[in-house]
N, C-alpha and C. Protein backbone atom coordinates (compact mmCIF):
# COMPACT_ATOMS: atom_id res chain seq x y z
N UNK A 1 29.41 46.20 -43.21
CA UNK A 1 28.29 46.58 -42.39
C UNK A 1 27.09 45.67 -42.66
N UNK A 2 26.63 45.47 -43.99
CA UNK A 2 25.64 44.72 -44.18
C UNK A 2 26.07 42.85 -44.26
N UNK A 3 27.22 42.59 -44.31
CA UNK A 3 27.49 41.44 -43.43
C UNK A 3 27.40 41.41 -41.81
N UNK A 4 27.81 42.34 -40.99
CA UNK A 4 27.49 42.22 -40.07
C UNK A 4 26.02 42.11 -39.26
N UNK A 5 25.15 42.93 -39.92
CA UNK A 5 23.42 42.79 -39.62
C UNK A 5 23.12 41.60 -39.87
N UNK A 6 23.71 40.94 -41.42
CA UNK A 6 23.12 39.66 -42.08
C UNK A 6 23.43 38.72 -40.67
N UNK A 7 24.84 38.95 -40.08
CA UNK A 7 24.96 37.60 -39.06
C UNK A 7 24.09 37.47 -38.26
N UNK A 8 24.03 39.00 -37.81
CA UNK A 8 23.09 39.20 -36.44
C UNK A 8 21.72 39.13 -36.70
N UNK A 9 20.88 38.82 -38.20
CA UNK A 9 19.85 38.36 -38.04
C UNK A 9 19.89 37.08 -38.35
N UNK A 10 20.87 36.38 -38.94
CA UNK A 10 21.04 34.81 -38.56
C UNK A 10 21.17 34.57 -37.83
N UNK A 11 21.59 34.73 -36.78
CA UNK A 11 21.87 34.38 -35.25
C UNK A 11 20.75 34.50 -34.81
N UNK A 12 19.58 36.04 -34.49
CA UNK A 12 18.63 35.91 -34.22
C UNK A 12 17.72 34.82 -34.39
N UNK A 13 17.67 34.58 -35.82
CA UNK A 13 16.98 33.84 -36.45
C UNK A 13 16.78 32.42 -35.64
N UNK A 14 18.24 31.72 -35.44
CA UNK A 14 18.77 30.21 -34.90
C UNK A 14 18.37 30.43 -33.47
N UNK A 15 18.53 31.29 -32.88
CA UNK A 15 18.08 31.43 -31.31
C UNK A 15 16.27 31.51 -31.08
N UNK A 16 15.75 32.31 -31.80
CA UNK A 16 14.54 31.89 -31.92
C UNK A 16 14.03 30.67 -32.48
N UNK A 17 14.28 30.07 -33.35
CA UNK A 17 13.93 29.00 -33.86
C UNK A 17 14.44 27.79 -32.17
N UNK A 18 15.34 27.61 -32.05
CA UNK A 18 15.98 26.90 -30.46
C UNK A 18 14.93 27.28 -29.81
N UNK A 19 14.55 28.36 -29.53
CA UNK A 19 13.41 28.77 -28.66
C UNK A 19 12.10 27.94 -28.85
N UNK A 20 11.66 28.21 -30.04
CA UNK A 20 10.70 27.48 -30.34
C UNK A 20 10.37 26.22 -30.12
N UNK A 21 11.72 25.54 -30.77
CA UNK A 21 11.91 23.71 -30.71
C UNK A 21 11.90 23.48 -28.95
N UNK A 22 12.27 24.34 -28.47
CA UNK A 22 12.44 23.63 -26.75
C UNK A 22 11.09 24.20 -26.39
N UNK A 23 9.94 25.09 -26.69
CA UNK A 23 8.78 25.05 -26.03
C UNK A 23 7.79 24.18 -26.34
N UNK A 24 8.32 23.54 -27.71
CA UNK A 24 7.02 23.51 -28.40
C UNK A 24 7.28 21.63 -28.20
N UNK A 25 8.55 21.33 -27.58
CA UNK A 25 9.16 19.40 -27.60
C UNK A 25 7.98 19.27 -26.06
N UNK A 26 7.52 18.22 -26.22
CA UNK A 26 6.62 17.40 -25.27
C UNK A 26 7.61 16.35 -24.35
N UNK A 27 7.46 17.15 -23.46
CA UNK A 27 7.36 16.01 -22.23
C UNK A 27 6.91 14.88 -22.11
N UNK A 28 7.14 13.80 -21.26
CA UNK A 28 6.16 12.50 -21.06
C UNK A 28 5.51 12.74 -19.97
N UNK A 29 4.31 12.49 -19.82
CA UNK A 29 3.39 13.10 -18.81
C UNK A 29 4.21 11.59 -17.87
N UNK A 30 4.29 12.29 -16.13
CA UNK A 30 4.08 11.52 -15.50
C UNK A 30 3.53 11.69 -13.84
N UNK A 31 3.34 10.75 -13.44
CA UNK A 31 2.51 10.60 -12.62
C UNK A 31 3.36 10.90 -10.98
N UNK A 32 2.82 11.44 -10.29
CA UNK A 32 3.64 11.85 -9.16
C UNK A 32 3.12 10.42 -7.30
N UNK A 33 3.81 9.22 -7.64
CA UNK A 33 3.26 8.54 -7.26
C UNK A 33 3.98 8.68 -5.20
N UNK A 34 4.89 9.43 -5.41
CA UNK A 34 5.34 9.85 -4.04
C UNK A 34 4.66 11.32 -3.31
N UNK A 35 3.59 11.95 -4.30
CA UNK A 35 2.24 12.77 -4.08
C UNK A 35 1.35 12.18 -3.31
N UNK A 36 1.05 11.13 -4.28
CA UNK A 36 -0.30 10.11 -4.08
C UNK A 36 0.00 9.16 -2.83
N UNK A 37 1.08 9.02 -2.46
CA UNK A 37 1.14 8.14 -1.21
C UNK A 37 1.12 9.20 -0.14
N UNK A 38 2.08 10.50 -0.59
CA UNK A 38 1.47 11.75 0.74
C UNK A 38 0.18 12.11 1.45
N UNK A 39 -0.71 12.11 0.06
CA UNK A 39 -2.15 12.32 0.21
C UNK A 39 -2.72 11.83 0.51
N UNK A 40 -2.66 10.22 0.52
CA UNK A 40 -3.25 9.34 1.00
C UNK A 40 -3.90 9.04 2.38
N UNK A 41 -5.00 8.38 2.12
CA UNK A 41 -6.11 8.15 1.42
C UNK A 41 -6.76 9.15 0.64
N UNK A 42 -6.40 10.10 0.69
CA UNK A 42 -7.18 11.63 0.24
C UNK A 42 -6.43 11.68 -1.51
N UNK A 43 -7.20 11.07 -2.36
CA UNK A 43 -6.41 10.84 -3.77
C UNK A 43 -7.27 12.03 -4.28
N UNK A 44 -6.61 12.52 -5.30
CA UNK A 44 -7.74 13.36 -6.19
C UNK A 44 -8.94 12.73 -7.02
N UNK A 45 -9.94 13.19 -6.74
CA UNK A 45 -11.26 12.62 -7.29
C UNK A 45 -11.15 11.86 -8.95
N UNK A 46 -10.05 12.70 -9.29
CA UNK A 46 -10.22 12.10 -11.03
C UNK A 46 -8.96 11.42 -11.14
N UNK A 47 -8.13 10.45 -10.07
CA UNK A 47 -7.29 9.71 -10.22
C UNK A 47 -8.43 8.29 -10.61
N UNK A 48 -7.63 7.40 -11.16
CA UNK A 48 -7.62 5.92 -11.94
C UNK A 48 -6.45 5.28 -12.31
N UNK A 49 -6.59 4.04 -11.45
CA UNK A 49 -5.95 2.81 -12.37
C UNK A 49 -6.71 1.97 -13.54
N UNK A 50 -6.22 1.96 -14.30
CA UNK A 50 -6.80 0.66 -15.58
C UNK A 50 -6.00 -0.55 -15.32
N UNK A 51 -6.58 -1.19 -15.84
CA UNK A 51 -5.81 -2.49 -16.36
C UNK A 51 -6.60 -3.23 -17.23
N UNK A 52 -6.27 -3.14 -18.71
CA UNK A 52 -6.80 -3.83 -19.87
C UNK A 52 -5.92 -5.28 -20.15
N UNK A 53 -6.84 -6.24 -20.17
CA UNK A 53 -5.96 -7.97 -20.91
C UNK A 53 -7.46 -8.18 -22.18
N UNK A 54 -6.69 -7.57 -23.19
CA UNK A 54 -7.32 -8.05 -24.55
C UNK A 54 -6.53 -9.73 -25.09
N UNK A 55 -7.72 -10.16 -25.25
CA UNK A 55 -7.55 -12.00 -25.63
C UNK A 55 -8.45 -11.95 -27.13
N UNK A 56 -8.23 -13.04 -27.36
CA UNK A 56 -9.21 -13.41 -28.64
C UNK A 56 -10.64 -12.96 -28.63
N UNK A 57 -10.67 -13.76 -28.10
CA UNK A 57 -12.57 -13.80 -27.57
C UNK A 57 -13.15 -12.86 -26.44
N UNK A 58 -11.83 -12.08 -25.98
CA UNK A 58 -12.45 -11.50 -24.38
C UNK A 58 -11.73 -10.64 -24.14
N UNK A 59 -12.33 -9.56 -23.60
CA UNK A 59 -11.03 -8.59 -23.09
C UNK A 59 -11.96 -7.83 -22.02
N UNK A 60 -10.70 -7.99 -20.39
CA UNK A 60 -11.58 -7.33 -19.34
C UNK A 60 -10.92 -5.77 -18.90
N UNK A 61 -11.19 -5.49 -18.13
CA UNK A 61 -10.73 -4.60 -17.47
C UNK A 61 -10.93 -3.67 -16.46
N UNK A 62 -10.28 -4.04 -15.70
CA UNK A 62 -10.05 -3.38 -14.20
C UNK A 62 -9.81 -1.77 -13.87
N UNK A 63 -10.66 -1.64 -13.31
CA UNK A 63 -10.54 -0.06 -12.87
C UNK A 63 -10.70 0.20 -11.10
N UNK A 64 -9.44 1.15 -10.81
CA UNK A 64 -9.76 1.23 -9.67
C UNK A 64 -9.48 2.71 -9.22
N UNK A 65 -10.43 2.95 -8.51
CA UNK A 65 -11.07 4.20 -8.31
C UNK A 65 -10.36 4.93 -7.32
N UNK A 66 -10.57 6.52 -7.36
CA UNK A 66 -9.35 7.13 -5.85
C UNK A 66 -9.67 6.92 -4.98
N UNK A 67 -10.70 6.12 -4.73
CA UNK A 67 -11.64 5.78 -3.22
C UNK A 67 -11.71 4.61 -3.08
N UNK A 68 -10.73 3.34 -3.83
CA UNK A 68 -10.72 2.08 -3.15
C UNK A 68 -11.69 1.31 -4.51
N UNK A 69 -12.66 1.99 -4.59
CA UNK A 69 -13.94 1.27 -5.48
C UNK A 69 -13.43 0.61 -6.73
N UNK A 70 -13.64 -0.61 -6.63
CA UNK A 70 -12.91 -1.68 -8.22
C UNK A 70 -14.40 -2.10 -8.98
N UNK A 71 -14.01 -1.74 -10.75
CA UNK A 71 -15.46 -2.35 -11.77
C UNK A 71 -14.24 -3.51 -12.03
N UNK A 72 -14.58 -4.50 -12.66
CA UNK A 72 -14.43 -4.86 -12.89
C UNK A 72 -14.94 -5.53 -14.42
N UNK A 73 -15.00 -5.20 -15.48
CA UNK A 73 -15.62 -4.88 -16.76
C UNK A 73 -15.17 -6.38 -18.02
N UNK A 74 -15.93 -6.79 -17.92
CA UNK A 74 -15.72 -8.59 -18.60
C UNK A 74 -16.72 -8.29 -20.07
N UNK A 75 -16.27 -7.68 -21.33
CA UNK A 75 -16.50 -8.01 -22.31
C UNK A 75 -16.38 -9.76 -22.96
N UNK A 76 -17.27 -10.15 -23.83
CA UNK A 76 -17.21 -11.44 -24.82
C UNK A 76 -17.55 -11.38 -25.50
N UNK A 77 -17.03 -12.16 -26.96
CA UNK A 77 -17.71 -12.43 -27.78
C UNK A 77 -18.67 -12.87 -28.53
N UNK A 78 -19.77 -13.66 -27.18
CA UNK A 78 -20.94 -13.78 -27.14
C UNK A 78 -21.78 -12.73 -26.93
N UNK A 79 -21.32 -12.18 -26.25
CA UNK A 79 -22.42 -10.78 -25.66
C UNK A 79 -22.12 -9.91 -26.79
N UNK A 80 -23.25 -9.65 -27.83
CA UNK A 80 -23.69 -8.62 -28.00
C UNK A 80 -23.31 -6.94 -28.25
N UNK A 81 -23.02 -6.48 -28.97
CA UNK A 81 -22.62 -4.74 -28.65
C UNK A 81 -21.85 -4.64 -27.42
N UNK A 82 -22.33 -3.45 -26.54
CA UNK A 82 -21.82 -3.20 -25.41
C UNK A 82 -22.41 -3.71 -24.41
N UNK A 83 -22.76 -5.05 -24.41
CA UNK A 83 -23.51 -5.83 -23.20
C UNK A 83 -21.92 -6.34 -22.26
N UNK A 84 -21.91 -6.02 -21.52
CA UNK A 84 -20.95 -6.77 -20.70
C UNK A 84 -21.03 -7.30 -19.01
N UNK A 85 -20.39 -8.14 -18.52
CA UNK A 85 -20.31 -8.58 -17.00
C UNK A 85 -20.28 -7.43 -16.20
N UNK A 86 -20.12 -6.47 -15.44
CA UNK A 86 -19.93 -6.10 -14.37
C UNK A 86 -20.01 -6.25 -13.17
N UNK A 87 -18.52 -6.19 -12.64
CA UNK A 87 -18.37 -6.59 -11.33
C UNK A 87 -18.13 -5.77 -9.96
N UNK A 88 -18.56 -5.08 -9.22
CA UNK A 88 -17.94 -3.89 -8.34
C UNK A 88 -17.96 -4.44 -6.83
N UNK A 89 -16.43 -3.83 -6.53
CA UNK A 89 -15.89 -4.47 -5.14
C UNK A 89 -15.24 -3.17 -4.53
N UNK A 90 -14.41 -3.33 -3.38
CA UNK A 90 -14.38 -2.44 -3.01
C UNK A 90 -12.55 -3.29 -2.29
N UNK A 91 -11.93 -2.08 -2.40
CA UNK A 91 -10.04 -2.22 -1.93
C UNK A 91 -10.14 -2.35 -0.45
N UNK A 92 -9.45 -3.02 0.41
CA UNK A 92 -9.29 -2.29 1.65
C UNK A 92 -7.75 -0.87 1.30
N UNK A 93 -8.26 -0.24 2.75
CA UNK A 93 -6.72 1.16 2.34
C UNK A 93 -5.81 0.18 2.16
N UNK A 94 -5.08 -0.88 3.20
CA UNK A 94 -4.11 -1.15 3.32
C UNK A 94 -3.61 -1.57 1.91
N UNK A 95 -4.19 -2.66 1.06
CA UNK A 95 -4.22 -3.31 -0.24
C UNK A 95 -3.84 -2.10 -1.50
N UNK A 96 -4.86 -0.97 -1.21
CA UNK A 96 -4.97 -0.01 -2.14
C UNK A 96 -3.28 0.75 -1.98
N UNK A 97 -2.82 1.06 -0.95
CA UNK A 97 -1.90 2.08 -0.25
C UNK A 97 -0.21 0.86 -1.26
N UNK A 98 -0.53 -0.25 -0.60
CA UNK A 98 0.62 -1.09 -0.93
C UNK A 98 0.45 -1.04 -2.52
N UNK A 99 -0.62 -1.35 -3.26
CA UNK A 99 -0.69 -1.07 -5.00
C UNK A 99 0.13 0.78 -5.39
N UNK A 100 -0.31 1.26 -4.90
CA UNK A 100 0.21 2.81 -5.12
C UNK A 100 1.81 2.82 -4.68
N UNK A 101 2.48 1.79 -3.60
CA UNK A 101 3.59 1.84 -3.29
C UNK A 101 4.54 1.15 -4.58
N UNK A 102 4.02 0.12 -4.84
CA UNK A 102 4.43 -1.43 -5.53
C UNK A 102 4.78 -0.12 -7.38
N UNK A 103 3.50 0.69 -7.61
CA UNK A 103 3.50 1.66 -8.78
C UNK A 103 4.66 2.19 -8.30
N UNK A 104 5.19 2.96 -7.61
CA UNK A 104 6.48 3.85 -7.07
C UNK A 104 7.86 3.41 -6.95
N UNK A 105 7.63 2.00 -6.00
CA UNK A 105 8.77 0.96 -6.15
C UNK A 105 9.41 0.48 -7.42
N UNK A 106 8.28 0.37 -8.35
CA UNK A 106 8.86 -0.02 -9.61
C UNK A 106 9.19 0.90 -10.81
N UNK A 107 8.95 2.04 -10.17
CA UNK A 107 9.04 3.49 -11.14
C UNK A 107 8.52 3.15 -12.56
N UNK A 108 7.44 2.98 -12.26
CA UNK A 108 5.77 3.13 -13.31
C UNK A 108 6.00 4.07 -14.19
N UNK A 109 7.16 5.00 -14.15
CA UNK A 109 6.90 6.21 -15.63
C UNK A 109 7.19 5.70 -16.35
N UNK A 110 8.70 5.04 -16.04
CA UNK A 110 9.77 5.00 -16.61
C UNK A 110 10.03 3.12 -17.00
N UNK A 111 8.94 2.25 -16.94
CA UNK A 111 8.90 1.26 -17.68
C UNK A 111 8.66 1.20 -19.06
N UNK A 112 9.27 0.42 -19.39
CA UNK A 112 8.86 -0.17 -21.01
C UNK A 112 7.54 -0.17 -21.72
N UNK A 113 7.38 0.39 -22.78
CA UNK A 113 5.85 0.22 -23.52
C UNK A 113 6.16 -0.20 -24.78
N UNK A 114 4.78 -1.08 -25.14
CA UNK A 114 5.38 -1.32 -26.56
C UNK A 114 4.78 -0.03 -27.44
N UNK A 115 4.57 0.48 -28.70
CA UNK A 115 3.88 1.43 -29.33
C UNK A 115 2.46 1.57 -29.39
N UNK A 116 2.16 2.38 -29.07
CA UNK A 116 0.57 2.85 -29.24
C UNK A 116 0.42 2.14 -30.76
N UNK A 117 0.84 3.16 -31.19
CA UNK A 117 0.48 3.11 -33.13
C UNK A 117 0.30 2.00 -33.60
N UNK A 118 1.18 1.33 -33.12
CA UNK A 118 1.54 -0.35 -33.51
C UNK A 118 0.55 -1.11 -33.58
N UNK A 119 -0.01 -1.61 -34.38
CA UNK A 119 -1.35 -2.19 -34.55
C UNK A 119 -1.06 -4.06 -35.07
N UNK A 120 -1.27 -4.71 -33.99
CA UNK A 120 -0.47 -6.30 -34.39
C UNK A 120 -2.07 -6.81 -35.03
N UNK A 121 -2.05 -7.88 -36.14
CA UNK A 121 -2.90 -8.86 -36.64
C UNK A 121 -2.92 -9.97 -35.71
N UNK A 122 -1.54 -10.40 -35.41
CA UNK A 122 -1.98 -11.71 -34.50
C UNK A 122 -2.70 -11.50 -33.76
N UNK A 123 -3.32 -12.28 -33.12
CA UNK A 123 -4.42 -12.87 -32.21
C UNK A 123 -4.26 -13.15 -30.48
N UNK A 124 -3.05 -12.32 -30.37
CA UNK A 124 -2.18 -12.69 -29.01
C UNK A 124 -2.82 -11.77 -28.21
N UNK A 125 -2.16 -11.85 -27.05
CA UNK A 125 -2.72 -11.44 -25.54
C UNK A 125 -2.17 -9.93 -25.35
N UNK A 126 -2.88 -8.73 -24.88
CA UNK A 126 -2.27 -7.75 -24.87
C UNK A 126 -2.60 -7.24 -23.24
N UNK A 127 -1.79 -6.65 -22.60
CA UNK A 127 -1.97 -5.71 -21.32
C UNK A 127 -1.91 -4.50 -21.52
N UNK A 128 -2.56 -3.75 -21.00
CA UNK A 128 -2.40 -2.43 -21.16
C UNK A 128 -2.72 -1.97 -19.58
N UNK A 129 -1.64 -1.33 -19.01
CA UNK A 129 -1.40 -0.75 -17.48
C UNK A 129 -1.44 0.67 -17.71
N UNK A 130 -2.63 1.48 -17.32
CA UNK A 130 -2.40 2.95 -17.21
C UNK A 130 -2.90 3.71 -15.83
N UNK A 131 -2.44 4.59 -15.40
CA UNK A 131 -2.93 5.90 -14.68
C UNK A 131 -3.18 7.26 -14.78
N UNK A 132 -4.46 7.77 -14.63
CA UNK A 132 -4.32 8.49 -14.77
C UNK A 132 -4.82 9.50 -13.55
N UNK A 133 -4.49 11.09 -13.91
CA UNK A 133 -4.75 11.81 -12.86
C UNK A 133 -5.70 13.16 -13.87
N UNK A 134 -6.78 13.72 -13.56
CA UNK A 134 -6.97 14.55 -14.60
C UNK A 134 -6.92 13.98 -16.11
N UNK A 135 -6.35 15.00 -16.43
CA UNK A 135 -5.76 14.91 -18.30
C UNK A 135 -4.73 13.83 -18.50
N UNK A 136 -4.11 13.83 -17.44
CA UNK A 136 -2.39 13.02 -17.45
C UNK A 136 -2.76 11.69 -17.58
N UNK A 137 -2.37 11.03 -18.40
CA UNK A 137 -2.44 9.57 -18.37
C UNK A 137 -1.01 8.74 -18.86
N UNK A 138 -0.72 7.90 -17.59
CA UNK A 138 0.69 7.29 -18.37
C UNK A 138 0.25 6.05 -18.36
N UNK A 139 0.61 5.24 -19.79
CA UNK A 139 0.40 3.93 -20.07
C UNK A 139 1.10 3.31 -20.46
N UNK A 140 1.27 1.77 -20.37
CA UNK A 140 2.21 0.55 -20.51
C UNK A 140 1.62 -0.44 -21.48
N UNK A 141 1.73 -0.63 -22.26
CA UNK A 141 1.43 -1.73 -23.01
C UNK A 141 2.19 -2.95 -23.43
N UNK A 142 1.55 -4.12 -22.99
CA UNK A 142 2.71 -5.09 -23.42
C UNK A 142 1.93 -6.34 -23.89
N UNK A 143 2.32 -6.59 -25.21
CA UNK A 143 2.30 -7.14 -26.02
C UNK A 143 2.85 -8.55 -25.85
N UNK A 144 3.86 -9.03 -25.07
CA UNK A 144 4.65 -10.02 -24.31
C UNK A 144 5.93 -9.57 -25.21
N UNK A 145 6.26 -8.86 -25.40
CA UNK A 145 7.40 -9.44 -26.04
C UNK A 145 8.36 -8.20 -25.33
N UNK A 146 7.57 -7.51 -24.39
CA UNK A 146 9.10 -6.75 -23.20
C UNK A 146 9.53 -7.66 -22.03
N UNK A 147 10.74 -7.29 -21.97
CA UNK A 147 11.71 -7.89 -20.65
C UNK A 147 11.86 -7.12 -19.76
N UNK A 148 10.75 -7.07 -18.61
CA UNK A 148 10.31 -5.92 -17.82
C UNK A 148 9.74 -6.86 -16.54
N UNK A 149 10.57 -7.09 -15.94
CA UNK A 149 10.42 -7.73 -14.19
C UNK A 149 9.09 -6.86 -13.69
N UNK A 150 9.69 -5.60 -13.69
CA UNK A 150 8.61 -4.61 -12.82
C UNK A 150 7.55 -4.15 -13.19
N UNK A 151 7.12 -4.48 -14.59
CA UNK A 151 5.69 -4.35 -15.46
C UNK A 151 5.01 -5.88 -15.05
N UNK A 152 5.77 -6.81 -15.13
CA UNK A 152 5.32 -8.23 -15.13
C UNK A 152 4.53 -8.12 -13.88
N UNK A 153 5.30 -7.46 -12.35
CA UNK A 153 4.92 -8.00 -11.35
C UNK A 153 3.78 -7.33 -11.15
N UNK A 154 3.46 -5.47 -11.54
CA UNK A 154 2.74 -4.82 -11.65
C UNK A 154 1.09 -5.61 -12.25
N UNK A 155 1.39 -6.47 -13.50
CA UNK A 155 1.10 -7.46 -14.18
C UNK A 155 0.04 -8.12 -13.09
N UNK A 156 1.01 -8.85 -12.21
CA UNK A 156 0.42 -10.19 -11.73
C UNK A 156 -0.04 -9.75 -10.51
N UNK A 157 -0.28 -8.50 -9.86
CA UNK A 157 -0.60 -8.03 -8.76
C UNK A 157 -2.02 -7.65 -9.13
N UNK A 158 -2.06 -6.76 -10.54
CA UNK A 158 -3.42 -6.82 -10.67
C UNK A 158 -4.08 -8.13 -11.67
N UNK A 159 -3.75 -8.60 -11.62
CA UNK A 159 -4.44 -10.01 -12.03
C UNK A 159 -4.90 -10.37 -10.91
N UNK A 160 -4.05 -10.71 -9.81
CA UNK A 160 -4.82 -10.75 -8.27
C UNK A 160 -5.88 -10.40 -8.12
N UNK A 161 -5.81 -8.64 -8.18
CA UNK A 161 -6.67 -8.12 -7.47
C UNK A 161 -8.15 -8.76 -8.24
N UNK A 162 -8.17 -9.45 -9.96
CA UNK A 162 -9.44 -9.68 -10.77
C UNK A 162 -9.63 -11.06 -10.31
N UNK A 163 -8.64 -11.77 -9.75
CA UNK A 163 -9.33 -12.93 -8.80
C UNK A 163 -10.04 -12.27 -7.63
N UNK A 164 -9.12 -11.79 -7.01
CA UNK A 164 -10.19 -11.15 -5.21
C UNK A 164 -11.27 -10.75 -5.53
N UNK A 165 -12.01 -9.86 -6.73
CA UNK A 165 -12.80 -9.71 -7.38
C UNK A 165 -13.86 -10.59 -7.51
N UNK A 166 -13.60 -11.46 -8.43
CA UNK A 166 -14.43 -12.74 -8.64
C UNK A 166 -14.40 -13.54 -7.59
N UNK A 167 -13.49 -13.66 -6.63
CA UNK A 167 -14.29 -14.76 -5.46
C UNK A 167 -14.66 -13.87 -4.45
N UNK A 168 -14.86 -12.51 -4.76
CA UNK A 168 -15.35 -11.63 -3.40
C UNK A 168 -16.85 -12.11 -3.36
N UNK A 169 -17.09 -12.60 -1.94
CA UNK A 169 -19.02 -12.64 -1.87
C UNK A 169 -19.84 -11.37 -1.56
N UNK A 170 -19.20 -9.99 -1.37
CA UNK A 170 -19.29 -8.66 -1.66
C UNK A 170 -19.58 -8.21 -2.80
N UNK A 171 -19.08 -9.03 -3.58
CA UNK A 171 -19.03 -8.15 -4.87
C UNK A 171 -20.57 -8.28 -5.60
N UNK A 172 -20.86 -7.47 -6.31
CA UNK A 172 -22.20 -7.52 -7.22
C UNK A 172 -21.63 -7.40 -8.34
N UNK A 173 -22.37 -8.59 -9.48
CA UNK A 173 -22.06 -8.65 -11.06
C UNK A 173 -23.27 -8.61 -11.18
N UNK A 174 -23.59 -8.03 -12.43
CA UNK A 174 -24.90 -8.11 -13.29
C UNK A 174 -24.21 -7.66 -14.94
N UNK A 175 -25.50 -8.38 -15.61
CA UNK A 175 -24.53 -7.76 -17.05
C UNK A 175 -25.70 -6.09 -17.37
N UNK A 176 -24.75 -5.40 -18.08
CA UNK A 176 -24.66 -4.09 -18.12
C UNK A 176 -24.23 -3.29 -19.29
N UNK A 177 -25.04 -2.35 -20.02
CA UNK A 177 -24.49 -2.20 -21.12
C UNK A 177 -23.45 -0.96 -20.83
N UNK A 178 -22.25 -1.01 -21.58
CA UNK A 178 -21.18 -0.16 -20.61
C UNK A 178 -20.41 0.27 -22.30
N UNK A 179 -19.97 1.55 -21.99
CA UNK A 179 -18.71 1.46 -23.49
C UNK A 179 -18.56 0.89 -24.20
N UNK A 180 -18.10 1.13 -25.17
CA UNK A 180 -17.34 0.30 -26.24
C UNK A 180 -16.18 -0.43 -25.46
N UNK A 181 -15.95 -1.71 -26.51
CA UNK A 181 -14.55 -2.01 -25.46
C UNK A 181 -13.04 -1.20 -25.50
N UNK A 182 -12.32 -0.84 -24.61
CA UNK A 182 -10.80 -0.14 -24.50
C UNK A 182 -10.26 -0.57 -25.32
């Protein structure tokens, strides 16, 4: 008899504990980018794209807003604290709509990152690709050393967009004291 209780509160025991481990394991937040093309143009107010390129001497970064609106944010190592470039331009839909597609096409959750934690000494070039919506933020970091077609192109699309930027005659720069750098 008192073997039999003992099982049945071991058993209890292992089923609650299972319980626990499966409420308490984290998900990867991700981003619902076949939402965001439904809604469209109508994004939620606290959606953002980033795009961080940390260099030696410089690190910029691109932000683009649920309403089209691009900063464009040019830290240096000449400037000072938080003195930096600022640049603000503005998407057309069509440009903005095809970036939100190009994120979907290439299934943006589910690319390669290198580690947060990972903290490199060298002196090399870093990207950092994130979105977020609210709280949710999914991010990409690459270090160069992933083999990732669809981060690369993600990559070189918004590099684009920080040329269209800089040769926009729309655009207004002034320097600006803004954040710490990302």
């Amino acid at each position: 008899m008192a073997t039999r209780k003992h099982r049945t509160g071991i058993v209890a025991c292992a089923v609650l504990l299972l319980c626990v481990i499966a409420s308490s394991a984290q998900t990867k937040p991700r981003i619902d980018f076949d939402r965001l093309l439904a809604d469209f143009p109508n994004l939620p107010w606290d959606f953002e794209i980033r795009y961080v390129v940390k260099d030696a001497g410089s690190t910029d970064m691109l932000r683009i807003h649920y309403d089209g609106r691009t900063d464009l944010v040019r830290w240096n190592s000449a400037s000072a604290g938080s003195l930096a470039q600022v640049c603000r331009s503005k998407m057309s839909r069509s440009d903005f709509r095809k970036l939100l597609d190009l994120f979907r096409k290439n299934k943006f959750n589910d690319l390669p990152t290198a580690s947060e934690s990972l903290v490199t000494v060298a002196r090399g070039t870093q990207r950092i690709v994130s979105v977020r919506v609210g709280r949710m933020i999914v991010r990409k970091i690459d270090r160069g050393d992933l083999q990732s077609p669809e981060l690369e192109q993600l990559e070189t699309v918004l590099e684009q967009r920080i040329t269209a930027i800089t040769a926009d005659s729309k655009a207004t720069c002034e320097m600006e004291a803004v954040p710490a750098k990302p």
